[in-house]
PDB file of N, CA and C in Angstrom:
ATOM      1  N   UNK A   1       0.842  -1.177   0.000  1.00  0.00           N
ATOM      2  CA  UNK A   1       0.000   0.000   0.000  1.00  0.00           C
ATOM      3  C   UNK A   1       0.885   1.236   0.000  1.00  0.00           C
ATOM      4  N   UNK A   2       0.404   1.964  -0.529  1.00  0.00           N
ATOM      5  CA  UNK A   2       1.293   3.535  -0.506  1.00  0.00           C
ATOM      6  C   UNK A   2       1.501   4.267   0.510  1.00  0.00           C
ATOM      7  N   UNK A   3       2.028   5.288   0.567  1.00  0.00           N
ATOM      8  CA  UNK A   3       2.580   5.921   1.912  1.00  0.00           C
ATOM      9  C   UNK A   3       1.179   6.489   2.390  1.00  0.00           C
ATOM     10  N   UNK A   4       1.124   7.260   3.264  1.00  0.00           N
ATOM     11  CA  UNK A   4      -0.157   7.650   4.130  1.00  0.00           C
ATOM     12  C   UNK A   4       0.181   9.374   3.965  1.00  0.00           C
ATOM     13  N   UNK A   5      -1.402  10.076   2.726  1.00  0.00           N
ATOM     14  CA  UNK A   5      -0.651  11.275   3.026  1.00  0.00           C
ATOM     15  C   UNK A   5      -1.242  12.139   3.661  1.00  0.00           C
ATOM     16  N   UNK A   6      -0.902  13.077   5.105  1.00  0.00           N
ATOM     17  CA  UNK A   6      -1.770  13.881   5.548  1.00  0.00           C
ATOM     18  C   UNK A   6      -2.219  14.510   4.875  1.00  0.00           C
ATOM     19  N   UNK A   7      -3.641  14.660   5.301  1.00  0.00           N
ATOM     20  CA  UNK A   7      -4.822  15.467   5.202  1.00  0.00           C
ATOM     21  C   UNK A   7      -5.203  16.838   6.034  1.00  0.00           C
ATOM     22  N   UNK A   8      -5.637  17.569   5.690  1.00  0.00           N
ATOM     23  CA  UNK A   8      -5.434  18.847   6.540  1.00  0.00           C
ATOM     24  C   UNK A   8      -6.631  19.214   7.255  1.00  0.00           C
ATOM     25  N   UNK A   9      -6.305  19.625   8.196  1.00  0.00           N
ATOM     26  CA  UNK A   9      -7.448  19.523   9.415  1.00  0.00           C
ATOM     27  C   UNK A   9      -8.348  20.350   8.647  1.00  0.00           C
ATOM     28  N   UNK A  10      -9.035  21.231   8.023  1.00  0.00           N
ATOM     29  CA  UNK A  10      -9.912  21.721   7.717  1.00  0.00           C
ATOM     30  C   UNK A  10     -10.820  20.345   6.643  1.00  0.00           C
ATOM     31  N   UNK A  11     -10.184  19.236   5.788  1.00  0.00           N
ATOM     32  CA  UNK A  11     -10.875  18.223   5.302  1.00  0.00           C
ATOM     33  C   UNK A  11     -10.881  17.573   6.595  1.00  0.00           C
ATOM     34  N   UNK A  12     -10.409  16.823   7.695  1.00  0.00           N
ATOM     35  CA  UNK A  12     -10.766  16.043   8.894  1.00  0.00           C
ATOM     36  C   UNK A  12     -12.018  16.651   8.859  1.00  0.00           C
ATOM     37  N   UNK A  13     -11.970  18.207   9.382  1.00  0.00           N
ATOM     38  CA  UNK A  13     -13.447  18.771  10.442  1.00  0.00           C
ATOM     39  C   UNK A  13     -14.560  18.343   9.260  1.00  0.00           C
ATOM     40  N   UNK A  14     -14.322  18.336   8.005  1.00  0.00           N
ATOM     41  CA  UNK A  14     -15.771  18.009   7.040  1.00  0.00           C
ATOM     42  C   UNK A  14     -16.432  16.911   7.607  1.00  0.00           C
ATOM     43  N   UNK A  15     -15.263  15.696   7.336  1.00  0.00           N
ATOM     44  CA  UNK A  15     -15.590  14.405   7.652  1.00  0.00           C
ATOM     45  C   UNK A  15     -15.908  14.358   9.129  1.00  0.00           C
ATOM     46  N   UNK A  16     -15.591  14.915  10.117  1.00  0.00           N
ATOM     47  CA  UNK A  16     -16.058  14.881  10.776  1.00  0.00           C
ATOM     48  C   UNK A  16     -17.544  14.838  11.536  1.00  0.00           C
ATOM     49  N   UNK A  17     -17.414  16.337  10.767  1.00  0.00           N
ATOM     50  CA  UNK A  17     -19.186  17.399  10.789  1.00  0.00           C
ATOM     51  C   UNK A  17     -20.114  16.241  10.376  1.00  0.00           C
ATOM     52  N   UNK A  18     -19.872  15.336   9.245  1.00  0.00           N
ATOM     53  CA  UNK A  18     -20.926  14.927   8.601  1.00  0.00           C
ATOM     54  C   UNK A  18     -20.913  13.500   9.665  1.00  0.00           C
ATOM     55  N   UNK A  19     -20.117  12.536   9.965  1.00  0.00           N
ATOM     56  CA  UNK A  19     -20.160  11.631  11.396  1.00  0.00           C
ATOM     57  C   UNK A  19     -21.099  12.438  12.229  1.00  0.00           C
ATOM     58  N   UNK A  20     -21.302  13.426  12.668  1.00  0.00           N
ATOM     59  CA  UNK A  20     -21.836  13.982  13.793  1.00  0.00           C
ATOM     60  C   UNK A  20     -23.360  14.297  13.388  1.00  0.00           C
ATOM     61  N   UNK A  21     -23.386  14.681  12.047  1.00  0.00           N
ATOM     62  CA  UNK A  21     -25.066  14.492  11.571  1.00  0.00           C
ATOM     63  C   UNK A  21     -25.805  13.354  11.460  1.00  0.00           C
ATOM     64  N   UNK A  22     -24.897  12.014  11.866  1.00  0.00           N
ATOM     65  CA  UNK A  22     -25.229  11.195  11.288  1.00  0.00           C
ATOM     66  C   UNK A  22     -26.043  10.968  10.256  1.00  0.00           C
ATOM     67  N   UNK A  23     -25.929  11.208   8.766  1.00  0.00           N
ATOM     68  CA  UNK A  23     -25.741  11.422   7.612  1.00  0.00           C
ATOM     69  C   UNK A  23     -25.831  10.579   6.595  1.00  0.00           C
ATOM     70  N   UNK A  24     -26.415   9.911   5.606  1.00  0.00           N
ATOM     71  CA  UNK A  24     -25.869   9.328   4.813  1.00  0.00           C
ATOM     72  C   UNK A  24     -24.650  10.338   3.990  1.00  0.00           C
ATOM     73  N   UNK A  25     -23.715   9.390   3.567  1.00  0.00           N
ATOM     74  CA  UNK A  25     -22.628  10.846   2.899  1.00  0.00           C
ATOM     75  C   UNK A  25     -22.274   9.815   1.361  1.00  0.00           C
ATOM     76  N   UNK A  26     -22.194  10.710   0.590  1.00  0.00           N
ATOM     77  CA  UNK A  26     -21.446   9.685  -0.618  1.00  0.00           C
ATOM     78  C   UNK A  26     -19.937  10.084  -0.670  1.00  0.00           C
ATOM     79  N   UNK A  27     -19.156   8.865  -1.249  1.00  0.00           N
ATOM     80  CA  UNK A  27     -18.253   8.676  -1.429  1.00  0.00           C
ATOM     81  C   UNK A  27     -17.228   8.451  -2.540  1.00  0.00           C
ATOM     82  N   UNK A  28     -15.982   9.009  -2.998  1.00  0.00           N
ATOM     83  CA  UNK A  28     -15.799   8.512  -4.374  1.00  0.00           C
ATOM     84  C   UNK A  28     -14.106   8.039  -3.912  1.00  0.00           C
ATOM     85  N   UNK A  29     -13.353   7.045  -3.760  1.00  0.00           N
ATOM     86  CA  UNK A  29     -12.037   7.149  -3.187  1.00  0.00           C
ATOM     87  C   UNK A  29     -11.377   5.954  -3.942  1.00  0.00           C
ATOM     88  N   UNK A  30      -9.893   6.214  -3.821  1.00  0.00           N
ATOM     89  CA  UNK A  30      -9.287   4.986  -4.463  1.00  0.00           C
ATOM     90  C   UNK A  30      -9.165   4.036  -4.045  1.00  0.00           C
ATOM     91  N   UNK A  31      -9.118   1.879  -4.890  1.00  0.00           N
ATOM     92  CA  UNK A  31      -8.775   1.812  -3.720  1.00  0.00           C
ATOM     93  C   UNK A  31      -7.998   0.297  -4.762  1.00  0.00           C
ATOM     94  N   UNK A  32      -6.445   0.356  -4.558  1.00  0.00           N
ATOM     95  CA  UNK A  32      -6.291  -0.283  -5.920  1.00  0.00           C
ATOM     96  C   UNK A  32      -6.357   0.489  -7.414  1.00  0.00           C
ATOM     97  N   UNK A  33      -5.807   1.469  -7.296  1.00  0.00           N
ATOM     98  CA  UNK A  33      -5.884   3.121  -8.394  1.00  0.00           C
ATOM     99  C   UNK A  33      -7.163   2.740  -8.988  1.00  0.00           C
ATOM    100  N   UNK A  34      -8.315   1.761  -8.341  1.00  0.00           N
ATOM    101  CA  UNK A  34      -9.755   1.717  -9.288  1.00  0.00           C
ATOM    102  C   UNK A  34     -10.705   2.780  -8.317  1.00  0.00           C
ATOM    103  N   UNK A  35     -11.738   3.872  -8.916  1.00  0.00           N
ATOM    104  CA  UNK A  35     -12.379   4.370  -8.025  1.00  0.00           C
ATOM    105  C   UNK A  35     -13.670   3.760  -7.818  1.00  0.00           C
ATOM    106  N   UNK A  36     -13.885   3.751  -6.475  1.00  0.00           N
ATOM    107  CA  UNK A  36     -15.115   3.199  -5.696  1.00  0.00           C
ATOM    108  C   UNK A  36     -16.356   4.492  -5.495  1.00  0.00           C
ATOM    109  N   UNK A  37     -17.551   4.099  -5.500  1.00  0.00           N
ATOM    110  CA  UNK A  37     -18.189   5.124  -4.792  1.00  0.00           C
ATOM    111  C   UNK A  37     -19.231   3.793  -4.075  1.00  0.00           C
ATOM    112  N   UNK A  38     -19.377   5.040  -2.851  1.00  0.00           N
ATOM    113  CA  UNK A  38     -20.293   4.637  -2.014  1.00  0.00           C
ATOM    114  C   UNK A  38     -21.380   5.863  -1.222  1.00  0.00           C
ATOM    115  N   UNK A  39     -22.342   4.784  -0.903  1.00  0.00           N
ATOM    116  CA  UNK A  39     -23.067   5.976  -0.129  1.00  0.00           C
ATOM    117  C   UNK A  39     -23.481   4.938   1.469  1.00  0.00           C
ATOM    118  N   UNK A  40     -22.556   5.854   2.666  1.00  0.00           N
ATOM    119  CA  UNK A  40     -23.087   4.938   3.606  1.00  0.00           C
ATOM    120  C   UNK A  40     -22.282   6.111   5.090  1.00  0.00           C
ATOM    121  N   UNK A  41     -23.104   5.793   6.086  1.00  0.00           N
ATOM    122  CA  UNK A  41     -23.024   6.735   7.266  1.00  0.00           C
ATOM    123  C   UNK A  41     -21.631   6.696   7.674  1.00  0.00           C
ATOM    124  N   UNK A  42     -21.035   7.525   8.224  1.00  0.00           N
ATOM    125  CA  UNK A  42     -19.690   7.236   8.846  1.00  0.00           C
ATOM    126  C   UNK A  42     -19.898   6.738  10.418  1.00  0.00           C
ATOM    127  N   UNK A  43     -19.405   5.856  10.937  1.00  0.00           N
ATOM    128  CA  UNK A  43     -19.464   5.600  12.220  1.00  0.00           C
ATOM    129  C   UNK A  43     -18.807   6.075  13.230  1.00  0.00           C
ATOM    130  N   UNK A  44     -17.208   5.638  12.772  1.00  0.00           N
ATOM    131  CA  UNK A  44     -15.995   5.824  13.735  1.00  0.00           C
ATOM    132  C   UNK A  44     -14.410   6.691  12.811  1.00  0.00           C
ATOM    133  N   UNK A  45     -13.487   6.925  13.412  1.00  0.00           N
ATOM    134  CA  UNK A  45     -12.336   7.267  12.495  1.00  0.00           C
ATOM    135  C   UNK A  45     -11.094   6.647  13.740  1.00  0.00           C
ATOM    136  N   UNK A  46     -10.094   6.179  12.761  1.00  0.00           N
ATOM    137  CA  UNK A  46      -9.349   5.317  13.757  1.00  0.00           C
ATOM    138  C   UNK A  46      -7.807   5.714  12.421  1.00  0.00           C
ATOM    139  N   UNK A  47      -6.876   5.831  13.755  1.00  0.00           N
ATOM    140  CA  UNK A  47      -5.487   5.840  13.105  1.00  0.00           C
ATOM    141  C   UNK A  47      -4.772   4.446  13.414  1.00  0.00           C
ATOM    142  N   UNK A  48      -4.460   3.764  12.268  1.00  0.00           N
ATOM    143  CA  UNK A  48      -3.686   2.702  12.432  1.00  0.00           C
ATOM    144  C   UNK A  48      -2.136   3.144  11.902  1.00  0.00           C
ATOM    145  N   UNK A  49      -1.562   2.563  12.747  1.00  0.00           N
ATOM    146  CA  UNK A  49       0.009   2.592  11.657  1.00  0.00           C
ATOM    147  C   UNK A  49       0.422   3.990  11.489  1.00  0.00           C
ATOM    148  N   UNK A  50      -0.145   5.293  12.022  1.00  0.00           N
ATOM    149  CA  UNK A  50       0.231   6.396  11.658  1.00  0.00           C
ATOM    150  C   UNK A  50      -0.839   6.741  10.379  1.00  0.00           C
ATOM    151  N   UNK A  51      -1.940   6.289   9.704  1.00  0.00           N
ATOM    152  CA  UNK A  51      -2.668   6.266   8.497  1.00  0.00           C
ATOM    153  C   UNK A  51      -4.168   6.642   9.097  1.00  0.00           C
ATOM    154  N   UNK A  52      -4.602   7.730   8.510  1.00  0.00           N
ATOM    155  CA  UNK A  52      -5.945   7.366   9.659  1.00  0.00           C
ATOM    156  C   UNK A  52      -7.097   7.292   8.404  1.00  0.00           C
ATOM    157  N   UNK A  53      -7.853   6.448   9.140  1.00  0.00           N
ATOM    158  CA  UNK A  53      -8.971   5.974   8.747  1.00  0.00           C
ATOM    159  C   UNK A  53     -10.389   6.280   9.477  1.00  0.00           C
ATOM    160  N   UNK A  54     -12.045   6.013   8.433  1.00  0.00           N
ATOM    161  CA  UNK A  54     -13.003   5.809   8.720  1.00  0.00           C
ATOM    162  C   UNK A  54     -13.939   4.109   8.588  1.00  0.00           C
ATOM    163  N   UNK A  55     -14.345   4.216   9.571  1.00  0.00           N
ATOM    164  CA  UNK A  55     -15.207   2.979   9.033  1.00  0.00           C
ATOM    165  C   UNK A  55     -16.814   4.148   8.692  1.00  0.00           C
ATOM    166  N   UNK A  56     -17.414   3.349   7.841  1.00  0.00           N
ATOM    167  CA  UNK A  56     -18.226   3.044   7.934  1.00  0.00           C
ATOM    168  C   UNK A  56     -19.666   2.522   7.836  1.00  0.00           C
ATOM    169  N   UNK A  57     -20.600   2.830   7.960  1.00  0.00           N
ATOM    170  CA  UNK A  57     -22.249   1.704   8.880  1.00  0.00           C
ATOM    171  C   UNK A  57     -21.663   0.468   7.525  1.00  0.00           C
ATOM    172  N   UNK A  58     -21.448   0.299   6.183  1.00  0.00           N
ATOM    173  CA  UNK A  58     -21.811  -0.809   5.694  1.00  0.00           C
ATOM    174  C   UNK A  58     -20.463  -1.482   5.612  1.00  0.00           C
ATOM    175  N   UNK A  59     -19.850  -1.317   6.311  1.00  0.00           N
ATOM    176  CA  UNK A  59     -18.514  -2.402   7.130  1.00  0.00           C
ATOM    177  C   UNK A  59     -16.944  -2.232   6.297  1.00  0.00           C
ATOM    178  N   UNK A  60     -17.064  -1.186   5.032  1.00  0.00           N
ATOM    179  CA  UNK A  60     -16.022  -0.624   4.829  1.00  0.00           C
ATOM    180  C   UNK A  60     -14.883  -0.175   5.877  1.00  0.00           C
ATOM    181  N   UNK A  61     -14.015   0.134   5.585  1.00  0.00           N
ATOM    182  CA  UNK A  61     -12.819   0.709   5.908  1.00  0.00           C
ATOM    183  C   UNK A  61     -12.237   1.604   4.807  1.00  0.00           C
ATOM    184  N   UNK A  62     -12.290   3.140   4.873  1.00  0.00           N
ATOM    185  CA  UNK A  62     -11.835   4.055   3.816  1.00  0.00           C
ATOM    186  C   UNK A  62     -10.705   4.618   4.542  1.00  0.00           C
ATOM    187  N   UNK A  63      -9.056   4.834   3.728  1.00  0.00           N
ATOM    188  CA  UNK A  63      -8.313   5.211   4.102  1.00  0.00           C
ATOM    189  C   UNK A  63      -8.497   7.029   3.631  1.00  0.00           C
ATOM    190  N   UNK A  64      -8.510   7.794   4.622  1.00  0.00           N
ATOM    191  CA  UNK A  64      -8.708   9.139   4.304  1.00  0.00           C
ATOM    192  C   UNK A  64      -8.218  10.138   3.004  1.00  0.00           C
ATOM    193  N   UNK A  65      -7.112   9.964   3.358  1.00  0.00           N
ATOM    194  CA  UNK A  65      -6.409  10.296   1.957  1.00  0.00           C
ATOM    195  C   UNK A  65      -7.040   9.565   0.786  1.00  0.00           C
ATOM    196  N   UNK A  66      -7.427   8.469   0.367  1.00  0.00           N
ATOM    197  CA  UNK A  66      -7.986   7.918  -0.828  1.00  0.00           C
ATOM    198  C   UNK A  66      -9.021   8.433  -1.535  1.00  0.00           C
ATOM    199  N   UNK A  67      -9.965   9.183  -0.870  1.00  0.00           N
ATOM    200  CA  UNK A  67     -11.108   9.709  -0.784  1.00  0.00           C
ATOM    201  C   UNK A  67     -11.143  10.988  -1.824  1.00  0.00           C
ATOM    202  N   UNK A  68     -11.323  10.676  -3.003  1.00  0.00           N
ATOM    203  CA  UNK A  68     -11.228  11.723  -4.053  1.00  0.00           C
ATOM    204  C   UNK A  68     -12.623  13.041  -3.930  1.00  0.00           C
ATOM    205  N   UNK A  69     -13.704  12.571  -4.150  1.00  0.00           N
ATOM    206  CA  UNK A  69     -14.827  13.392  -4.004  1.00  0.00           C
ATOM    207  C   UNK A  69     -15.390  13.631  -2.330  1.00  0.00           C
ATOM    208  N   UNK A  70     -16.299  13.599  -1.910  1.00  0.00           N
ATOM    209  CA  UNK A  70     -16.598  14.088  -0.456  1.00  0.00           C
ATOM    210  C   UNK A  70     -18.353  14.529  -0.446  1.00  0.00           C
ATOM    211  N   UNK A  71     -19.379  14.007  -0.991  1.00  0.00           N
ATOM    212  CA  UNK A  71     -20.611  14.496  -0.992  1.00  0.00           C
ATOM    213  C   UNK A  71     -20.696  15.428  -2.029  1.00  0.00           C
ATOM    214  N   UNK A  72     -20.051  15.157  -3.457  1.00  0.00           N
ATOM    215  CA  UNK A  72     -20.353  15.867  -4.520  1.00  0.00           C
ATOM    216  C   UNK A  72     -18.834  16.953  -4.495  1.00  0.00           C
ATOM    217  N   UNK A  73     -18.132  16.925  -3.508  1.00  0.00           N
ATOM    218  CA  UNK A  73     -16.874  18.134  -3.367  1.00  0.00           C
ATOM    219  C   UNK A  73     -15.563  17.141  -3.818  1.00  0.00           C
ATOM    220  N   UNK A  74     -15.009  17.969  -4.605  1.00  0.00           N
ATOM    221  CA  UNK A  74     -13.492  17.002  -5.005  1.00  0.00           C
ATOM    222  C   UNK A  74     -12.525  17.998  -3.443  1.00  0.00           C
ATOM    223  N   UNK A  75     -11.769  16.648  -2.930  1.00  0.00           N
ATOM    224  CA  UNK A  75     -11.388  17.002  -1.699  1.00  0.00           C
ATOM    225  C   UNK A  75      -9.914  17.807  -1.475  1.00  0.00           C
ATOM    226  N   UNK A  76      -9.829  17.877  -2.952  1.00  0.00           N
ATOM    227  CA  UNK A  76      -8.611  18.804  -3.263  1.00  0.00           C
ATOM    228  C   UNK A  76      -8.950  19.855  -2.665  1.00  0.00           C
ATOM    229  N   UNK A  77     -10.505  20.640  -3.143  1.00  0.00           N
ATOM    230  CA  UNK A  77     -10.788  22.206  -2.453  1.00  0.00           C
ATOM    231  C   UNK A  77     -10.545  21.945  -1.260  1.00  0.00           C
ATOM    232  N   UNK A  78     -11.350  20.924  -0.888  1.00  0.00           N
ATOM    233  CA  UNK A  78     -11.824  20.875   0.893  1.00  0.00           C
ATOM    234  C   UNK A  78     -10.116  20.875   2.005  1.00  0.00           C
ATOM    235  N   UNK A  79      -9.221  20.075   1.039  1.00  0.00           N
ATOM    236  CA  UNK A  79      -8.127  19.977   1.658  1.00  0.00           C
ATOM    237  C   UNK A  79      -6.906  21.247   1.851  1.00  0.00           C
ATOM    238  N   UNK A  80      -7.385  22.332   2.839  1.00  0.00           N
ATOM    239  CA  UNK A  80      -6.618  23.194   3.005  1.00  0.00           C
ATOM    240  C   UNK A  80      -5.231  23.406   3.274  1.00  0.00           C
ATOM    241  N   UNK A  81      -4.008  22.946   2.364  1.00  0.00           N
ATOM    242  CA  UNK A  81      -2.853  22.695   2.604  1.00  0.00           C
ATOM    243  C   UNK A  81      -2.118  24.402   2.255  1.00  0.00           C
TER     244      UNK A  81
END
């Protein structure tokens, strides 16, 4: 798997905000350079290995950084570097 690349706290607080509405949220992220989309609630966010991650409700595991779109937003804007 590729290196883990931070994300900048202003994309965290999105993903966050929307966990806290509990939300359906859609999703568009890499995974295997193939893109996935999904639409499913966020539950939890967990750092493994220094890499942080979300689960979630339909038993995924999305590595943050992978996460190209964000509820219709490409996460380039959202990612305030």
């Amino acid at each position: 798997m590729s290196k883990y690349i931070r994300i900048s706290n202003a994309l965290y607080n999105e993903f966050e905000a929307a966990a806290k509405k509990d939300k359906e949220c859609e999703f568009t992220y890499l995974e295997n350079k193939d893109e996935c989309n999904m639409k499913s609630k966020i539950v939890k966010f967990l750092n493994i290995n220094g890499s942080e991650y979300m689960d979630v409700e339909n038993g995924a595991r999305i590595r943050l950084d992978k996460i190209v779109l964000f509820n219709g937003e490409d996460t380039k804007i959202l990612n305030h570097y």
